[in-house]
Each structure stands twice: as structure tokens, then as C-alpha cells.
PDB file of N, CA and C in Angstrom:
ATOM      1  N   UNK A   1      -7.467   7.928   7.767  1.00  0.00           N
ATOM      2  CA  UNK A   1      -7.126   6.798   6.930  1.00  0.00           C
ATOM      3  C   UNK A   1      -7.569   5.529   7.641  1.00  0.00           C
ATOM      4  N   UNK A   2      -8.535   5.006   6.855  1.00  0.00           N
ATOM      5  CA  UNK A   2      -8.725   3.319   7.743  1.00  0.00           C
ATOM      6  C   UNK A   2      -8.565   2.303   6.548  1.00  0.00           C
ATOM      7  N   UNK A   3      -7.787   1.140   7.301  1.00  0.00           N
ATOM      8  CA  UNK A   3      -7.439   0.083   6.347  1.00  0.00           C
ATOM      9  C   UNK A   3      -7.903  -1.102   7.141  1.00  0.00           C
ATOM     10  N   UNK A   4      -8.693  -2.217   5.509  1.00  0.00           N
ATOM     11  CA  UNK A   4      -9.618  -2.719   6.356  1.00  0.00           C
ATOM     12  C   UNK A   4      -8.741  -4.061   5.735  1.00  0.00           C
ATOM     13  N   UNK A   5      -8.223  -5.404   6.089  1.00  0.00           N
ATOM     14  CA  UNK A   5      -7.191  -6.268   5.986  1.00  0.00           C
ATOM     15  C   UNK A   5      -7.979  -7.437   5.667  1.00  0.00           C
ATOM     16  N   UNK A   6      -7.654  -8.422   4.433  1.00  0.00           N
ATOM     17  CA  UNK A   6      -8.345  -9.726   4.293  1.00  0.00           C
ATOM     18  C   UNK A   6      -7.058 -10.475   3.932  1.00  0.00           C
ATOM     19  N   UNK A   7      -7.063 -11.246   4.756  1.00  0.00           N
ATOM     20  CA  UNK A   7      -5.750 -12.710   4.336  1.00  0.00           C
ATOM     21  C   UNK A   7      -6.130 -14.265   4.331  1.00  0.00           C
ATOM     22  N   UNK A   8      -6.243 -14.320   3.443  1.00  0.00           N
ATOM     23  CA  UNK A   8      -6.347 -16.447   2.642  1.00  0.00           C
ATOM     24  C   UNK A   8      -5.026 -16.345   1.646  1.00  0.00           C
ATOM     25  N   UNK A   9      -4.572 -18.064   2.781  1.00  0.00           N
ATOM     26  CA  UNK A   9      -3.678 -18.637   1.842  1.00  0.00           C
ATOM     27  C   UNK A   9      -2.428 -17.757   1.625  1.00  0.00           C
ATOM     28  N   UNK A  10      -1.760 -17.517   2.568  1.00  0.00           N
ATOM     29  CA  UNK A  10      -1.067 -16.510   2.635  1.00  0.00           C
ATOM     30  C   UNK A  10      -0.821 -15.377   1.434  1.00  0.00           C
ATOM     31  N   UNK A  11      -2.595 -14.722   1.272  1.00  0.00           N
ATOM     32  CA  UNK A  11      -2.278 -13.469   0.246  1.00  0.00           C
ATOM     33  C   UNK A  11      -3.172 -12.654   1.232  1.00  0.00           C
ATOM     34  N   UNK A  12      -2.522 -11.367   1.755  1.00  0.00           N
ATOM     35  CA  UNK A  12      -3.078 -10.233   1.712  1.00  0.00           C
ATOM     36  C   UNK A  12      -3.650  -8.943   1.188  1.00  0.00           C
ATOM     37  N   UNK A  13      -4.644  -8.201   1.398  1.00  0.00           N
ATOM     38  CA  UNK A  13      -5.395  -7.784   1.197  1.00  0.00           C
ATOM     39  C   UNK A  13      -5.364  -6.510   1.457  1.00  0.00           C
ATOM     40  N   UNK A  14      -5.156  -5.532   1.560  1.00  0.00           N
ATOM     41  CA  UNK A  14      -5.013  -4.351   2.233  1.00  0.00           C
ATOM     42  C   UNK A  14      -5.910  -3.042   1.311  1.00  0.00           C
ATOM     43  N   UNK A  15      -7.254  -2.785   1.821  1.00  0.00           N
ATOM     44  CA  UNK A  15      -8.125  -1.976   0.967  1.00  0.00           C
ATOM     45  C   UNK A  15      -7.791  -0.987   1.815  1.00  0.00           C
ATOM     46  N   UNK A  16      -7.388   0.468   1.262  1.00  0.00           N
ATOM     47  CA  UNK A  16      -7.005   2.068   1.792  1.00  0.00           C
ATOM     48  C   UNK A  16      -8.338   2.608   1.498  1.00  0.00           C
ATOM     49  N   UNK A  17      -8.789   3.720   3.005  1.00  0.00           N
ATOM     50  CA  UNK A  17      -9.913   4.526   2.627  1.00  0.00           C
ATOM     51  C   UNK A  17      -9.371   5.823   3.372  1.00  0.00           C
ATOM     52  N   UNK A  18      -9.780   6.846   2.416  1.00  0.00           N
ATOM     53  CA  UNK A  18      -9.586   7.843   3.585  1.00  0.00           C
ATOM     54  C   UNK A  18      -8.482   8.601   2.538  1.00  0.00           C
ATOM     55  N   UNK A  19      -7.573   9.718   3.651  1.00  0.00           N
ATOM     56  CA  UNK A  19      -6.722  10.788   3.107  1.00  0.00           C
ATOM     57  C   UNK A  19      -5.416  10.556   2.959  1.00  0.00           C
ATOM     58  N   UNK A  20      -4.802   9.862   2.328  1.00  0.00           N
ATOM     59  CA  UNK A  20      -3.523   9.448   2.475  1.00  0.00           C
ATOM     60  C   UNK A  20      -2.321  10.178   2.606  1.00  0.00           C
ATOM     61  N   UNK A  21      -2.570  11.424   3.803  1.00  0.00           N
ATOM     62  CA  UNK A  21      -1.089  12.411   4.116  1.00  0.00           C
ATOM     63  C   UNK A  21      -0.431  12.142   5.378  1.00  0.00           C
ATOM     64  N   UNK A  22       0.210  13.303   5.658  1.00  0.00           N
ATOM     65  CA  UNK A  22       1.249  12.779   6.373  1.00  0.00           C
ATOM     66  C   UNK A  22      -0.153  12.664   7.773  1.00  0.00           C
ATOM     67  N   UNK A  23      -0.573  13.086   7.989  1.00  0.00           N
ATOM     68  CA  UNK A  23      -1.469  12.684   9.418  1.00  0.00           C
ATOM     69  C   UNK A  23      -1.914  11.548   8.800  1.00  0.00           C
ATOM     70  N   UNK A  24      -2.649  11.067   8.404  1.00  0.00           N
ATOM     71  CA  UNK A  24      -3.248   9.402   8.046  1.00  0.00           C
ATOM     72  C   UNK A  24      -1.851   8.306   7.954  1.00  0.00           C
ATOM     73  N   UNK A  25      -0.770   9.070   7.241  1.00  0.00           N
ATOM     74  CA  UNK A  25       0.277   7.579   6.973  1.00  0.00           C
ATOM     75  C   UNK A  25       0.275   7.164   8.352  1.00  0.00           C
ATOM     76  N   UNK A  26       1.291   8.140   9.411  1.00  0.00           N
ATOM     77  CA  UNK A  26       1.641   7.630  10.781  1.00  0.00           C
ATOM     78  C   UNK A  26       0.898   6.024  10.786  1.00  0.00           C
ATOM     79  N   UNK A  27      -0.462   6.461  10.973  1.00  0.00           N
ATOM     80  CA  UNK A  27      -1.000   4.637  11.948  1.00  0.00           C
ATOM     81  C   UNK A  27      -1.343   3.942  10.692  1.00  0.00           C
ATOM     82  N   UNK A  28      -1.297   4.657   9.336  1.00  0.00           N
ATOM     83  CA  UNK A  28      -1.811   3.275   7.591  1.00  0.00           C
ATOM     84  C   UNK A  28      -0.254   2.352   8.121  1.00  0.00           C
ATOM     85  N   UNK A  29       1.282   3.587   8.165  1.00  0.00           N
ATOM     86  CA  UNK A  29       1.975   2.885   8.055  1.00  0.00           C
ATOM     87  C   UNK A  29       2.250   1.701   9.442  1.00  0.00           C
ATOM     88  N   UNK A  30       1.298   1.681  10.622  1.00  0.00           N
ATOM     89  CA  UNK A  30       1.283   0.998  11.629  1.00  0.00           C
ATOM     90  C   UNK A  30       0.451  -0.385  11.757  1.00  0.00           C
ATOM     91  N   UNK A  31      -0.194   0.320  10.971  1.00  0.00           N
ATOM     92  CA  UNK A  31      -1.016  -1.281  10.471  1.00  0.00           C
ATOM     93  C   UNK A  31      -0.871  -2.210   9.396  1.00  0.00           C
ATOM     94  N   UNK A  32      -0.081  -1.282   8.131  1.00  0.00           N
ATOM     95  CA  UNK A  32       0.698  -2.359   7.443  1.00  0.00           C
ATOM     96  C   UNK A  32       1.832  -3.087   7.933  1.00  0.00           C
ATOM     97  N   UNK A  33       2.264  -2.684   8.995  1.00  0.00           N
ATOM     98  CA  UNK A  33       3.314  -3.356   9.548  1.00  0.00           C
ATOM     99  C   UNK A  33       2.703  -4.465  10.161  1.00  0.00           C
ATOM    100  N   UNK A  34       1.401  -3.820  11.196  1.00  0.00           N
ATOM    101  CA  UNK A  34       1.025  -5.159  11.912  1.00  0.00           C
ATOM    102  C   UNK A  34       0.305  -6.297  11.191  1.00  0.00           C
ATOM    103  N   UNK A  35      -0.399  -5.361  10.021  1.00  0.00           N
ATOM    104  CA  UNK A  35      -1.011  -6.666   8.982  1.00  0.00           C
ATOM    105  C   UNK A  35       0.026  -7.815   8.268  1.00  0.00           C
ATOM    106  N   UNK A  36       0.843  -6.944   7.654  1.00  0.00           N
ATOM    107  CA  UNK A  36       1.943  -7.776   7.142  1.00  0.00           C
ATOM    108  C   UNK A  36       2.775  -9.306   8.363  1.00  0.00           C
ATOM    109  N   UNK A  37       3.149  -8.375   9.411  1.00  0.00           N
ATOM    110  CA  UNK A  37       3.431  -9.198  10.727  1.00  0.00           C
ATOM    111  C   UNK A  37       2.966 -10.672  11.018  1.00  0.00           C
ATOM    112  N   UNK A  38       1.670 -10.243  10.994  1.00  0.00           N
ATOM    113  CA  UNK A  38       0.237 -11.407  10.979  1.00  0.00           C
ATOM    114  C   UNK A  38       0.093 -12.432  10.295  1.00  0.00           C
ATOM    115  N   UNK A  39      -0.025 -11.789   9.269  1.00  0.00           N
ATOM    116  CA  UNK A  39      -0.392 -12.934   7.862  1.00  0.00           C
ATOM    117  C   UNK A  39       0.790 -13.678   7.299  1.00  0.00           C
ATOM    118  N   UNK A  40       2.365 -12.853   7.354  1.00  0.00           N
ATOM    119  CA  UNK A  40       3.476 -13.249   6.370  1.00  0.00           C
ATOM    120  C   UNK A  40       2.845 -13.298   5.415  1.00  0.00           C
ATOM    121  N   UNK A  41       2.242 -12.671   4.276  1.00  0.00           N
ATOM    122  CA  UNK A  41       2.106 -12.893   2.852  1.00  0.00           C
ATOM    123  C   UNK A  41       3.693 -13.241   2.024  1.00  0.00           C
ATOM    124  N   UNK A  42       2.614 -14.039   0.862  1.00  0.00           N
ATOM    125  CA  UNK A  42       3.906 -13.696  -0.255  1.00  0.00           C
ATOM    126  C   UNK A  42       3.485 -13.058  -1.443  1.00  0.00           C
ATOM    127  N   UNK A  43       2.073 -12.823  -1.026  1.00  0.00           N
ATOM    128  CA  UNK A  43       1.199 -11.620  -2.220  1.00  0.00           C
ATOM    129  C   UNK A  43       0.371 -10.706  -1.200  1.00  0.00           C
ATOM    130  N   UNK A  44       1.030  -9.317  -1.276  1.00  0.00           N
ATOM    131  CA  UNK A  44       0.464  -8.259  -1.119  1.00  0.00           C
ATOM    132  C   UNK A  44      -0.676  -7.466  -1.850  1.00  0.00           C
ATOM    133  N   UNK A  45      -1.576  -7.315  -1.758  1.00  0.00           N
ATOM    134  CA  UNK A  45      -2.644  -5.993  -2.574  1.00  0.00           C
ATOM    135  C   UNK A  45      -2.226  -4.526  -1.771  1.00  0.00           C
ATOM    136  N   UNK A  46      -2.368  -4.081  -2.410  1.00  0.00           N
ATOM    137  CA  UNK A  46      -2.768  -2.576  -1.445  1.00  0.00           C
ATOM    138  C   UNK A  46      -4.185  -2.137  -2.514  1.00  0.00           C
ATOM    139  N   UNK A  47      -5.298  -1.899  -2.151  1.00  0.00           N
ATOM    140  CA  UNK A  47      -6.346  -1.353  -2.846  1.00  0.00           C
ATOM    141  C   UNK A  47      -6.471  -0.081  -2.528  1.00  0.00           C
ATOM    142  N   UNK A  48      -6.238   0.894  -3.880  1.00  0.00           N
ATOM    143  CA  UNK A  48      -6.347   2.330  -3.308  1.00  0.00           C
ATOM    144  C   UNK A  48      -7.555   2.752  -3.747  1.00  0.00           C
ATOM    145  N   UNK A  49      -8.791   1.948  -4.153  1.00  0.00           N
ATOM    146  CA  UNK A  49      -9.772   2.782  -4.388  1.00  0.00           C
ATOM    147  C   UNK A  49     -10.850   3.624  -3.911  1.00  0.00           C
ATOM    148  N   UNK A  50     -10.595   3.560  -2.672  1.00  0.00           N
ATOM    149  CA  UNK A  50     -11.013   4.333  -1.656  1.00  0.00           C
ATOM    150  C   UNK A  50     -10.181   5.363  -1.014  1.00  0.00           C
ATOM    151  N   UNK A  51      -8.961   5.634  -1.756  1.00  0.00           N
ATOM    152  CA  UNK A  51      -8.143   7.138  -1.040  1.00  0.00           C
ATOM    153  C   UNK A  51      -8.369   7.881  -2.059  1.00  0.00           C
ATOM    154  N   UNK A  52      -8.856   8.955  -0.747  1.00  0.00           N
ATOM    155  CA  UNK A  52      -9.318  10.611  -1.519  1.00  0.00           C
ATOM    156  C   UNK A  52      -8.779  11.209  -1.696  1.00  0.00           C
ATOM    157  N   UNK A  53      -7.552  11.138  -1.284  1.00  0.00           N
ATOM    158  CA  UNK A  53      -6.110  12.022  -1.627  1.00  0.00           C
ATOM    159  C   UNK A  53      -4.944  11.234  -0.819  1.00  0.00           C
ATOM    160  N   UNK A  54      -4.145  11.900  -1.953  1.00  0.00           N
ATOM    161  CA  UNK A  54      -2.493  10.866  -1.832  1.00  0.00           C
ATOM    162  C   UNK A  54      -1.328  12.367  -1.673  1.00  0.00           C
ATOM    163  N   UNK A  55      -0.474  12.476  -0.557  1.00  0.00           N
ATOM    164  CA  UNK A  55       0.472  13.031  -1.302  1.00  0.00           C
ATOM    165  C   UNK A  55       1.549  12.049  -0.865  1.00  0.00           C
ATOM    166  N   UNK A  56       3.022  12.528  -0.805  1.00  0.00           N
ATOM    167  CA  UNK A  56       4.428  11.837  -0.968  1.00  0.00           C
ATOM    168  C   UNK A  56       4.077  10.870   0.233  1.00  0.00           C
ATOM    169  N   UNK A  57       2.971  11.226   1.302  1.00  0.00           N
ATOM    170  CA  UNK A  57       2.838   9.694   2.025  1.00  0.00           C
ATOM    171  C   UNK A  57       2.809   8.611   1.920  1.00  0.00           C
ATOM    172  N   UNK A  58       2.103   8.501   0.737  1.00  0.00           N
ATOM    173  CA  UNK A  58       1.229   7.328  -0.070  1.00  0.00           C
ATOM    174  C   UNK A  58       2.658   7.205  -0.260  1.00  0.00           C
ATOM    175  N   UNK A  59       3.849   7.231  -0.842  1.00  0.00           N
ATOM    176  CA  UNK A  59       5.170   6.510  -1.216  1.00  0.00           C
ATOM    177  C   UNK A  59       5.336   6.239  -0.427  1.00  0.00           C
ATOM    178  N   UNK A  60       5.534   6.646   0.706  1.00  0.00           N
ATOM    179  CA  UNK A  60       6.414   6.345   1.559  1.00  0.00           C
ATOM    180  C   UNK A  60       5.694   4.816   1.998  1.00  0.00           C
ATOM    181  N   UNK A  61       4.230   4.761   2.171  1.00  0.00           N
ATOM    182  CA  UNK A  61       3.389   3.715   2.150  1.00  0.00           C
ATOM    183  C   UNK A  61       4.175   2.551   1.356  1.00  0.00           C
ATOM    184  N   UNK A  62       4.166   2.857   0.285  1.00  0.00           N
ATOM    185  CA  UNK A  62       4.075   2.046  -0.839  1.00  0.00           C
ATOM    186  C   UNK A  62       5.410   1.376  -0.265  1.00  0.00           C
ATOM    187  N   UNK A  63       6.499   2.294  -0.678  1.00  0.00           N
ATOM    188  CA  UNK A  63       7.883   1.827  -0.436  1.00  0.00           C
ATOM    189  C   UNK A  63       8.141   0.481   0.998  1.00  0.00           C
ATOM    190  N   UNK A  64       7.663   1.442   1.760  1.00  0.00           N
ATOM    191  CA  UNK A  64       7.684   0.019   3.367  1.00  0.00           C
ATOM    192  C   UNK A  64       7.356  -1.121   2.841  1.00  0.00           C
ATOM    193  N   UNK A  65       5.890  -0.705   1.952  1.00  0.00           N
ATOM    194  CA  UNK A  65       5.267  -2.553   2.011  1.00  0.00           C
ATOM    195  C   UNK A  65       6.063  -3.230   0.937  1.00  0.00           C
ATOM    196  N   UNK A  66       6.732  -2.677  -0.082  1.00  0.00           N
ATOM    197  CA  UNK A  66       7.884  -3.067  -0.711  1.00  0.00           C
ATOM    198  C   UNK A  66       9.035  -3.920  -0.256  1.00  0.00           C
ATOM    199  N   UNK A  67       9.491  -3.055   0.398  1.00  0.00           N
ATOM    200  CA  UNK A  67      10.720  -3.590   1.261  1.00  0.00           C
ATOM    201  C   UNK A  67      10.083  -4.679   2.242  1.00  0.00           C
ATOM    202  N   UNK A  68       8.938  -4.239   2.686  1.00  0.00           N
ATOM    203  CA  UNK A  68       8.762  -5.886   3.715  1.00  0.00           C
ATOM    204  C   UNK A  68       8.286  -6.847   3.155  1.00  0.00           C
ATOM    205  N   UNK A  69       8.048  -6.916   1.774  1.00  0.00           N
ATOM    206  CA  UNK A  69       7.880  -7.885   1.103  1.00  0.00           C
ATOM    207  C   UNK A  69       8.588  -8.988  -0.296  1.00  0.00           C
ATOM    208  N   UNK A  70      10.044  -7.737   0.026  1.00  0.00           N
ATOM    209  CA  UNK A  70      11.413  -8.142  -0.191  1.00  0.00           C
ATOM    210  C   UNK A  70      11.710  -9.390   0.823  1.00  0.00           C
ATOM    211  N   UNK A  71      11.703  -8.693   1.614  1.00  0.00           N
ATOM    212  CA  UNK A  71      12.296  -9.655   3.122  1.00  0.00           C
ATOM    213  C   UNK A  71      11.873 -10.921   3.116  1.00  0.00           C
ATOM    214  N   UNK A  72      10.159 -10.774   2.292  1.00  0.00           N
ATOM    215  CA  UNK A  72       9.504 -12.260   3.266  1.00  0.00           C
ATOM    216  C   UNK A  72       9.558 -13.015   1.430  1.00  0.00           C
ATOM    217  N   UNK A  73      10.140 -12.602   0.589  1.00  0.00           N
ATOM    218  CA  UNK A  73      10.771 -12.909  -0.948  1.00  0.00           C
ATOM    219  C   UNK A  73       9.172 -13.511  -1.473  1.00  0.00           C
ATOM    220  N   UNK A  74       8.366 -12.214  -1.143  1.00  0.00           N
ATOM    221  CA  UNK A  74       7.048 -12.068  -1.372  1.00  0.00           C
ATOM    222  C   UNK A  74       7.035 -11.396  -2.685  1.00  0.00           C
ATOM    223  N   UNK A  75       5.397 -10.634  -2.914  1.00  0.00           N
ATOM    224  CA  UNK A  75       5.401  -9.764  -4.056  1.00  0.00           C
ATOM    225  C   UNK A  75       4.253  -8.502  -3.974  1.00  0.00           C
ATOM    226  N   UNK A  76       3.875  -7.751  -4.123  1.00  0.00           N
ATOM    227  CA  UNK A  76       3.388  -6.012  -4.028  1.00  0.00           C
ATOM    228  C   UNK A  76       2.593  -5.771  -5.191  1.00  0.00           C
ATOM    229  N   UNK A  77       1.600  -5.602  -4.831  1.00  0.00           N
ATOM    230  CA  UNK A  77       0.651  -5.110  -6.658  1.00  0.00           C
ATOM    231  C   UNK A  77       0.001  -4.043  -5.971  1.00  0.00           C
ATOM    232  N   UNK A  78      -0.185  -3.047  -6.412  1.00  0.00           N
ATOM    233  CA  UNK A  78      -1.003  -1.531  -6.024  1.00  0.00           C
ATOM    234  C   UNK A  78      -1.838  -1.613  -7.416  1.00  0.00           C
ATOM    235  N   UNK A  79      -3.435  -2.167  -6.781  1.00  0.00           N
ATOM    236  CA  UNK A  79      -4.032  -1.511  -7.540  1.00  0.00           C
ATOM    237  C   UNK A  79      -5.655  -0.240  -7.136  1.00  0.00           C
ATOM    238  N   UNK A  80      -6.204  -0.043  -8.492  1.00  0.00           N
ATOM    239  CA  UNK A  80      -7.012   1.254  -8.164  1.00  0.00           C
ATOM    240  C   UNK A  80      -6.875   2.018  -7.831  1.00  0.00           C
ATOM    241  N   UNK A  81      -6.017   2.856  -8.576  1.00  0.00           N
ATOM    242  CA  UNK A  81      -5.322   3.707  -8.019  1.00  0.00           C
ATOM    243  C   UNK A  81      -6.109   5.112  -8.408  1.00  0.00           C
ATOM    244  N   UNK A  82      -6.935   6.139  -7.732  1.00  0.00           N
ATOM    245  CA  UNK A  82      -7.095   7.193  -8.531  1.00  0.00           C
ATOM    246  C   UNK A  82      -6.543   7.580  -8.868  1.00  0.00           C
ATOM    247  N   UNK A  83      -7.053   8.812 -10.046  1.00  0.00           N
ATOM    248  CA  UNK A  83      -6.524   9.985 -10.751  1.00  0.00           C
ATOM    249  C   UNK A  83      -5.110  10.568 -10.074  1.00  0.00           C
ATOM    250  N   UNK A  84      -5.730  11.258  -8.831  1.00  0.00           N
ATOM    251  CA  UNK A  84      -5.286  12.150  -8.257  1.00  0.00           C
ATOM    252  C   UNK A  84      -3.542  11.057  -7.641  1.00  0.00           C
ATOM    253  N   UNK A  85      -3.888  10.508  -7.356  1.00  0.00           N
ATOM    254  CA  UNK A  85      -2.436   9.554  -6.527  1.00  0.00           C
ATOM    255  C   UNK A  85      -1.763   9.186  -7.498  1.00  0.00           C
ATOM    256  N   UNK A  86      -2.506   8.695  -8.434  1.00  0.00           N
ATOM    257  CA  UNK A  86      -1.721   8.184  -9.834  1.00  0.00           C
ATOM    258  C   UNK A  86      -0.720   9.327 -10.188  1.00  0.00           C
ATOM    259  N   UNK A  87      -0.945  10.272  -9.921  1.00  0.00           N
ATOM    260  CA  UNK A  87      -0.340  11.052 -10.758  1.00  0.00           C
ATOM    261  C   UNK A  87       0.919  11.431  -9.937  1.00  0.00           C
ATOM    262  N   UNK A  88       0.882  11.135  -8.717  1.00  0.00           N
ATOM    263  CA  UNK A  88       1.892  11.720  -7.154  1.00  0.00           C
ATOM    264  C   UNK A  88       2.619   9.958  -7.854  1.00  0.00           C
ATOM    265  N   UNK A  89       2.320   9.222  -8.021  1.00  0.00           N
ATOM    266  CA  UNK A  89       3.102   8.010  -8.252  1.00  0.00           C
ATOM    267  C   UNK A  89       3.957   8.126  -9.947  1.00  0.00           C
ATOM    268  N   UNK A  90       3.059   8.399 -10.294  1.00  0.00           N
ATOM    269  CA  UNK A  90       3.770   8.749 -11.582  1.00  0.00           C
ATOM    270  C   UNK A  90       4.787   9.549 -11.400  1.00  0.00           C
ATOM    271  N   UNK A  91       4.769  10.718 -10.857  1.00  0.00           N
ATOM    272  CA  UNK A  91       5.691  11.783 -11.045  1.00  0.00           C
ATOM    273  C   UNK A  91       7.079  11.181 -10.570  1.00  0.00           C
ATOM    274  N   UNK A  92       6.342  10.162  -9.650  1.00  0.00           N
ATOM    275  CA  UNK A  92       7.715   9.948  -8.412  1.00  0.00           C
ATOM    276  C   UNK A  92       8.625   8.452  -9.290  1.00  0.00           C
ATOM    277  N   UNK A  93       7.816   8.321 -10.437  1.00  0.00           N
ATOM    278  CA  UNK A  93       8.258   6.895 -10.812  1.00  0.00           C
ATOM    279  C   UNK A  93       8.314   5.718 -10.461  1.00  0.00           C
ATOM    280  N   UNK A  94       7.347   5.382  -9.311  1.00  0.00           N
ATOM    281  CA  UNK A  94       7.358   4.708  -8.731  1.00  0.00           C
ATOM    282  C   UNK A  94       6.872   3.184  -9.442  1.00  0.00           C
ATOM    283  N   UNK A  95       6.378   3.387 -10.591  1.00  0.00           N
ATOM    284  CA  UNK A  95       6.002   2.346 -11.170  1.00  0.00           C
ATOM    285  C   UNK A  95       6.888   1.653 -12.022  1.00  0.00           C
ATOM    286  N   UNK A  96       7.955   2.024 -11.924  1.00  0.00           N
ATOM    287  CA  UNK A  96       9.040   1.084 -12.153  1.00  0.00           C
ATOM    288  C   UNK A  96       9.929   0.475 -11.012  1.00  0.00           C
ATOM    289  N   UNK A  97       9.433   0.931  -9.689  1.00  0.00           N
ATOM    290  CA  UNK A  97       9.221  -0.478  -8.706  1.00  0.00           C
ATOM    291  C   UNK A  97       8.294  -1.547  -8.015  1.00  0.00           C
ATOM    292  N   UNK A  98       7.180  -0.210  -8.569  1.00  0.00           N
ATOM    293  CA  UNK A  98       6.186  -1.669  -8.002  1.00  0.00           C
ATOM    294  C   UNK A  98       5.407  -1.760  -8.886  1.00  0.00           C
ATOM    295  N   UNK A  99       4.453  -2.956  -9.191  1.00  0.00           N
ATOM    296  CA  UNK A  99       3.610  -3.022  -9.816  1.00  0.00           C
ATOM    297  C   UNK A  99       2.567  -2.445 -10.085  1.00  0.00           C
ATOM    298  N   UNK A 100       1.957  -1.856 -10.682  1.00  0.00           N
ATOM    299  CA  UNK A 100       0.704  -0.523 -10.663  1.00  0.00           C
ATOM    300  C   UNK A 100      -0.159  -0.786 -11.801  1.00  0.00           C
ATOM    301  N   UNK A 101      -1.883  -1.296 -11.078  1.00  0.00           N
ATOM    302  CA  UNK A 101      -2.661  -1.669 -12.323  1.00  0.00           C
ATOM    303  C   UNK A 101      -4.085  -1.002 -11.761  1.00  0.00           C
TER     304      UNK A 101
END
């Protein structure tokens, strides 16, 4: 999993490439921490159009950058989401907490 980070104007950027399971979350979820850290956004992206596969990691993803963007009384948009993740998000309902386009 590599995540490649763009921040102007306090909005971040966060484009996902790669396999989004439990071996890739460990350091995705280490660098959204440190990206988030960095920038303080109060607008998050996460761009998933570059993950080749999602399972319950990708939530767990999702959920952190949620909650740390509670904290900073920011906001979370997930978009491009493939097929395949869309559907691990769907199941999980997750799109009735975060934004999903």
C-alpha cells in the first residue's frame, strides 16, 4: 500500500495505491496519522482509485480518518471508490458515516 499526500490551504489529499489488507493497513494507517498530524486539515480526501483490493482494513482506514477529523471539527469525503471496496463498504454501511462519491 503506498499513499502519496497533497495539502493546500489546509485540505488534504490522500491518493491510496496498492492492496488495502490487513498487511498494507498497518503503515496506510501510519501515515494517515502522520499526514493528518502535518497538515491539520479541515477537508480530508481519501482517493481510492488506485486500491486493488479492499477488505475490512479499508474500514478500519476509513473509520480512524473519521474520528481524527471529528477532533480537528474537520470533514472526510472517500472518493473513487472501486467496484470491489465499494461493495466491502456497502455491506458494512459505512456510507451512512462518511461521505462516499
Amino acid at each position: 500500500m503506498e499513499i502519496e499526500a497533497t495539502s493546500a490551504d489546509r485540505n488534504l489529499l490522500l491518493e491510496l495505491k496498492g492492496e488495502l489488507d490487513h498487511h498494507g493497513a498497518r503503515d496506510a494507517l501510519r501515515e494517515l496519522e502522520l499526514a493528518i498530524d502535518a497538515a491539520l486539515p479541515k477537508k480530508l480526501v481519501l482517493d481510492f482509485s488506485g486500491v486493488t483490493f479492499m477488505d475490512s482494513s479499508g474500514i478500519a482506514l476509513i473509520l480512524r480518518a473519521q474520528q481524527r477529523m471529528q477532533l480537528l471539527d474537520g470533514s472526510l469525503l472517500v472518493r473513487n471508490v472501486p467496484q470491489q471496496a465499494r461493495r466491502v463498504l456497502d455491506a458494512a454501511g459505512i456510507g451512512r458515516l462518511v461521505t462516499i462519491r
